[in-house]
Protein backbone atom coordinates (compact mmCIF):
# COMPACT_ATOMS: atom_id res chain seq x y z
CA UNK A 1 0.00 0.00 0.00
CA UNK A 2 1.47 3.47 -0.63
CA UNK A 3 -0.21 7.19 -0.90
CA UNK A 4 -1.02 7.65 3.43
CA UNK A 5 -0.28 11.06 4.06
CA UNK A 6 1.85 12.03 7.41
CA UNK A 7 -0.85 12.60 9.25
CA UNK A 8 -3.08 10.14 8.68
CA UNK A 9 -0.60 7.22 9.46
CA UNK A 10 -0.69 9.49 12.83
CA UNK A 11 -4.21 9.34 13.63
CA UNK A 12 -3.90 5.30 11.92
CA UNK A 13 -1.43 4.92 14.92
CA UNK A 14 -3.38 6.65 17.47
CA UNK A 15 -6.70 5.08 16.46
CA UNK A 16 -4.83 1.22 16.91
CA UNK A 17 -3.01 2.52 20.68
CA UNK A 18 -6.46 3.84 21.70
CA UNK A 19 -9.00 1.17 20.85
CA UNK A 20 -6.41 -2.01 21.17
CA UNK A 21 -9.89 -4.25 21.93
CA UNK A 22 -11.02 -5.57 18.48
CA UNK A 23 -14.54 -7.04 19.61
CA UNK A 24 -15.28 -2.71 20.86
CA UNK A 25 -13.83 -1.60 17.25
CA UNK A 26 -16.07 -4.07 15.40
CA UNK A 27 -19.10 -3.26 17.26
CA UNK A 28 -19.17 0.35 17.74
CA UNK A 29 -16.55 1.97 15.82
CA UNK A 30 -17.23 0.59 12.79
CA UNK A 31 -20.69 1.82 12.82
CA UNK A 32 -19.12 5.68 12.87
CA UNK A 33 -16.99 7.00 10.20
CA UNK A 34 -13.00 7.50 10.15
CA UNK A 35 -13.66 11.47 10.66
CA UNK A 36 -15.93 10.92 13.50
CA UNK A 37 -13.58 8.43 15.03
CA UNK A 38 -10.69 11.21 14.56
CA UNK A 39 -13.33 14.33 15.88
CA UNK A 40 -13.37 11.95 18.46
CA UNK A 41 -9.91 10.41 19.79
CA UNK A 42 -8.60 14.49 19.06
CA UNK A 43 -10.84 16.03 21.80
CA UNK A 44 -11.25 13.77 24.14
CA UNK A 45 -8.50 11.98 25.96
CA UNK A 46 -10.11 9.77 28.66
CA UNK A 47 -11.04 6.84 27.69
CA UNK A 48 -14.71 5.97 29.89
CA UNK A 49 -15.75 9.88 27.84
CA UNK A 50 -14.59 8.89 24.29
CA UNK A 51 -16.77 5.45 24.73
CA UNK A 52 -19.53 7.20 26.04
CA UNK A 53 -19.40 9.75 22.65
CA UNK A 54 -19.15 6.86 20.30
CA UNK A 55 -22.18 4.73 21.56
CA UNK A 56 -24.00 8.03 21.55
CA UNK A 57 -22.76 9.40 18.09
CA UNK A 58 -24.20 5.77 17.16
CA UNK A 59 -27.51 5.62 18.78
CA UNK A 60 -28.66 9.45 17.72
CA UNK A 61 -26.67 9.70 14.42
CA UNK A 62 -24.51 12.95 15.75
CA UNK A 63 -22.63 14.04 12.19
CA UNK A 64 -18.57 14.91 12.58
CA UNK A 65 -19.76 18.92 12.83
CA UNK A 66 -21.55 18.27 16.47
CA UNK A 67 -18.73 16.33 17.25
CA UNK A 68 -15.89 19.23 16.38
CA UNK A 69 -18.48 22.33 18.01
């Protein structure tokens, strides 16, 4: 594979050394876009919060845009 920008084999790095459990990506995360998942993991640093805005962004459909404001 070739053509991942700088930054976005950052946030690939960051996304795999915050969500390490695979069973959590699959279920949740993968419901959410990449943008929402880096709106997410940019703002908010503890863990129990960043789960708690995933499930959410998931059950009510929150776009990337109420995520960033």
């Amino acid at each position: 594979m070739k053509g991942f920008s700088p930054r976005n084999l950052k946030y690939m790095r960051t996304f795999a050394q915050n969500y390490p459990d695979i069973e959590f990506v699959q279920e949740s995360l993968a419901q959410i876009t990449w943008y929402h998942n880096i709106a997410i993991f940019e703002k908010i640093k503890e863990p129990t919060e960043r789960n708690w805005y995933i499930h959410k962004t998931v059950e009510f459909g929150w776009s990337r845009n109420i995520l960033v404001y």
